[in-house]
N, C-alpha and C. Protein backbone atom coordinates (compact mmCIF):
# COMPACT_ATOMS: atom_id res chain seq x y z
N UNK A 1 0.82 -1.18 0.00
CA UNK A 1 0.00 0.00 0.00
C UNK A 1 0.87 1.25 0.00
N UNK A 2 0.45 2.10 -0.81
CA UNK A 2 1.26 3.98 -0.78
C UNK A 2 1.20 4.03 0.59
N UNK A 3 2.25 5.51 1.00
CA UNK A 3 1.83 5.50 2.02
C UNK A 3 0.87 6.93 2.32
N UNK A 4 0.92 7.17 3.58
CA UNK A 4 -0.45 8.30 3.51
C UNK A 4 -0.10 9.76 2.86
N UNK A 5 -0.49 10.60 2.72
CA UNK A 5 -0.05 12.04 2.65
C UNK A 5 0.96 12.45 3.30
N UNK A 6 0.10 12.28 4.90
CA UNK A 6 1.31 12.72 6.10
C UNK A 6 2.54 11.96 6.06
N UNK A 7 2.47 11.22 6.28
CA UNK A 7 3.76 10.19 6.12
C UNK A 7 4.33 10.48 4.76
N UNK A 8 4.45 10.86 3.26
CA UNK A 8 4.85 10.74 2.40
C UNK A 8 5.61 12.47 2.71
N UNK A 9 4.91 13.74 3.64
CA UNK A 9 4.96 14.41 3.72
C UNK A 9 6.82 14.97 5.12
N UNK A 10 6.39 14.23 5.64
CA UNK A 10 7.14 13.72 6.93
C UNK A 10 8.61 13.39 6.60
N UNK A 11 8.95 12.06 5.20
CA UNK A 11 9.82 12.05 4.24
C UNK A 11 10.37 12.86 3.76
N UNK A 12 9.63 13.41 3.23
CA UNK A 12 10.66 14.52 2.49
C UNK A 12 11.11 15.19 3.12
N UNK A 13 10.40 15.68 4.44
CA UNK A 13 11.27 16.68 5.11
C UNK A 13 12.23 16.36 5.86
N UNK A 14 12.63 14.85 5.98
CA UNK A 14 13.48 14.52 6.68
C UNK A 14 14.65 14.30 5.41
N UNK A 15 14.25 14.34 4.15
CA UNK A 15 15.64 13.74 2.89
C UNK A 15 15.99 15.33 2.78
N UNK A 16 15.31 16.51 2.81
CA UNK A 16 15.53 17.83 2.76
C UNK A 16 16.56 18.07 3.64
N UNK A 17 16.52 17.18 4.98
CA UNK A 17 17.89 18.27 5.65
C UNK A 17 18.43 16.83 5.77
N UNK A 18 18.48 15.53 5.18
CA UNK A 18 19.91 14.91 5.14
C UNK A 18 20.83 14.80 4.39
N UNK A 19 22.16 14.61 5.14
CA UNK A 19 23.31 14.97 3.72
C UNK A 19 23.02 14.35 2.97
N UNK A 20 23.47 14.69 1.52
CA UNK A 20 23.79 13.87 0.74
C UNK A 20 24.86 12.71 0.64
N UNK A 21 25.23 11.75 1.04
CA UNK A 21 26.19 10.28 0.96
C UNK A 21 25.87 9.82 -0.29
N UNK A 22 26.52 8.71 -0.19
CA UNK A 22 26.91 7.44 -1.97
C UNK A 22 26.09 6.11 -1.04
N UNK A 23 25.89 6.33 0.15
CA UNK A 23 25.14 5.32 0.21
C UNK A 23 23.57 5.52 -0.38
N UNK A 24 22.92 3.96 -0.88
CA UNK A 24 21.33 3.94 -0.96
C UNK A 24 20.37 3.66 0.12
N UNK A 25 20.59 3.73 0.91
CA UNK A 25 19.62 3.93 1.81
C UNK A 25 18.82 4.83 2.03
N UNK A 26 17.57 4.42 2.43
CA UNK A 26 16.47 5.78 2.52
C UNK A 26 16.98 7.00 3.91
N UNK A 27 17.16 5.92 5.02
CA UNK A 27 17.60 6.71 6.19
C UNK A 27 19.13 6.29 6.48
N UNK A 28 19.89 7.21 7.11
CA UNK A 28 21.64 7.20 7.08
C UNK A 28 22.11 7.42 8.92
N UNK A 29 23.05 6.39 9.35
CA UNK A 29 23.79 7.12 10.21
C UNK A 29 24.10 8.04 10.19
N UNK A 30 25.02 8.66 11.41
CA UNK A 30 25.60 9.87 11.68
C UNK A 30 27.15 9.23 10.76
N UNK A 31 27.19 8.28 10.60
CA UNK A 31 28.26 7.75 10.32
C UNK A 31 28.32 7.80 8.58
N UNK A 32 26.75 8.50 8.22
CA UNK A 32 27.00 8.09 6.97
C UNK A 32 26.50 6.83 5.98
N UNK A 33 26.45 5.09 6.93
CA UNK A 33 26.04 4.27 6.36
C UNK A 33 24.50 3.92 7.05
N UNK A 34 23.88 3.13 5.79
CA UNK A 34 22.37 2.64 6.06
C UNK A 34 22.25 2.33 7.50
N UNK A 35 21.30 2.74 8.00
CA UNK A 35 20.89 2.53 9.62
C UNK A 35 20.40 1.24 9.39
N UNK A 36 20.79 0.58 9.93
CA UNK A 36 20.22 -1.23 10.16
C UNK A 36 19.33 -1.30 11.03
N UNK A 37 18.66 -2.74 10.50
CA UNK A 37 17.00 -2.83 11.30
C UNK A 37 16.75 -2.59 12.74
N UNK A 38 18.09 -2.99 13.63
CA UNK A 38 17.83 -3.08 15.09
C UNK A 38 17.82 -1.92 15.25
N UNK A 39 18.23 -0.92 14.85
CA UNK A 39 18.74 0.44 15.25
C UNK A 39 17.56 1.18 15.03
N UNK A 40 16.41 0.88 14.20
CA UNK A 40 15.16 1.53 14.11
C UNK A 40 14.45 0.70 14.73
N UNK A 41 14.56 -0.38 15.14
CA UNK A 41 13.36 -0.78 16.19
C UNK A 41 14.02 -0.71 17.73
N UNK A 42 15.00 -0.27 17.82
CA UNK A 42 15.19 0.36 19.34
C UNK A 42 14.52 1.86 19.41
N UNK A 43 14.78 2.49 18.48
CA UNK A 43 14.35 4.03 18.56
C UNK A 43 12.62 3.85 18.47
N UNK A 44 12.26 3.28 17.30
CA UNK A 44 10.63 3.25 17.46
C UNK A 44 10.54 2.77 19.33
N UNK A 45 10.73 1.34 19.53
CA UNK A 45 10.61 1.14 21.00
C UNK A 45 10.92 1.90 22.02
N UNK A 46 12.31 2.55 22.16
CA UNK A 46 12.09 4.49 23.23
C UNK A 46 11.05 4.99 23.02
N UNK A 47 10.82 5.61 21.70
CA UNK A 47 9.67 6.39 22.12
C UNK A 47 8.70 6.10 22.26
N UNK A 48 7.78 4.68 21.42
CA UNK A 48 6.84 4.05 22.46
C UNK A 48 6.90 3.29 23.85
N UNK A 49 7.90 3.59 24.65
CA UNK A 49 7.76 3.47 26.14
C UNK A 49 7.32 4.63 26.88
N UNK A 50 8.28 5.73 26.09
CA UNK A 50 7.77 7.11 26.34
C UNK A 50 6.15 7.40 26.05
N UNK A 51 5.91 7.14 25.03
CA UNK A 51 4.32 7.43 24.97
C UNK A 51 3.63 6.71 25.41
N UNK A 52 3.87 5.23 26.45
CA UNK A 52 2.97 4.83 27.00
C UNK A 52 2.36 3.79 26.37
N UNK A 53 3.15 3.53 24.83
CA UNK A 53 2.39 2.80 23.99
C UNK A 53 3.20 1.77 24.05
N UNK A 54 2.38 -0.08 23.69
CA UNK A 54 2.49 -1.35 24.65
C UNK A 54 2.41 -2.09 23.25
N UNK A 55 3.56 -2.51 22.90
CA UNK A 55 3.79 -3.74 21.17
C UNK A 55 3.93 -2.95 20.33
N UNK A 56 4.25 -1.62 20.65
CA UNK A 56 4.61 -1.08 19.03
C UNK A 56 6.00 -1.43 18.48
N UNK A 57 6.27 -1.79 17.43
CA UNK A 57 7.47 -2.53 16.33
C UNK A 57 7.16 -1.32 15.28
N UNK A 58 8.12 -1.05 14.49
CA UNK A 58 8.18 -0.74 12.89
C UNK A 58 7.02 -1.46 12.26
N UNK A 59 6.90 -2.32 12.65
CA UNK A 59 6.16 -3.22 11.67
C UNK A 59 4.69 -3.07 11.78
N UNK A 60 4.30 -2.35 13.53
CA UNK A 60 2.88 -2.09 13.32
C UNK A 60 2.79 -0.68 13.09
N UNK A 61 3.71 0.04 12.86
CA UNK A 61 3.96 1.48 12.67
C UNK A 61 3.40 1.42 11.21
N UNK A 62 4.14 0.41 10.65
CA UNK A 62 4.30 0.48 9.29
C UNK A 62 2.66 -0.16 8.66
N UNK A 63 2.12 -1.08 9.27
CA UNK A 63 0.47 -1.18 9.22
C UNK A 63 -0.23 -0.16 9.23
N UNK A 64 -0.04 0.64 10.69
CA UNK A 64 -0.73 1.82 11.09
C UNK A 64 -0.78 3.39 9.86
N UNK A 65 0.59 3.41 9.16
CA UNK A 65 0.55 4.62 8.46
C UNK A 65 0.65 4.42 7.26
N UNK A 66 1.25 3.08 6.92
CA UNK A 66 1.34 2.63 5.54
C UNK A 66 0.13 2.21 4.52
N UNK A 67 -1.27 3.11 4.75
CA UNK A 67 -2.22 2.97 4.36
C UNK A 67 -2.49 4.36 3.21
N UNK A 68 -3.66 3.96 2.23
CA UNK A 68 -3.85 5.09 1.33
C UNK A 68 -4.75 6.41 1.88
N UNK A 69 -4.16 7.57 1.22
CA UNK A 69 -4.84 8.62 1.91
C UNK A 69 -5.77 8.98 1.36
C-alpha cells in the first residue's frame, strides 16, 4: 500500500535536511552508512515506552501509516 499524505509528507522533510552520501539507503547514520534494522526498532521502542504505547514494532507502525490517503 502507498503510504499516507502525512507520512509521504514527513519524508521529504526529513531527505531535505539529510546529507547527501553514496550510500542507498532511505535513512543514514551519523556515520554516513544505512541505519540497520535493530537500530530503528530500538528508537521506534524508546519512544513508544515514552508514549505509554504497549507492542509497538516498525512493523505495526508500518500497518498503522502505511495505508492510502
Amino acid at each position: 500500500m502507498p503510504l499516507n499524505l502525512d507520512a509521504r509528507w514527513a519524508i521529504k522533510q526529513c531527505f531535505a535536511v539529510q546529507p547527501q552520501v553514496a550510500d542507498e539507503h532511505a535513512f543514514i547514520s551519523q556515520r554516513g552508512a544505512g541505519i540497520k534494522p535493530q537500530a530503528i526498532e530500538n528508537v521506534v521502542k524508546k519512544y513508544a515506552q515514552h508514549a505509554g504505547l504497549e507492542g509497538m514494532s516498525p512493523h505495526t507502525l508500518r500497518h498503522a501509516f502505511g495505508k492510502s490517503a
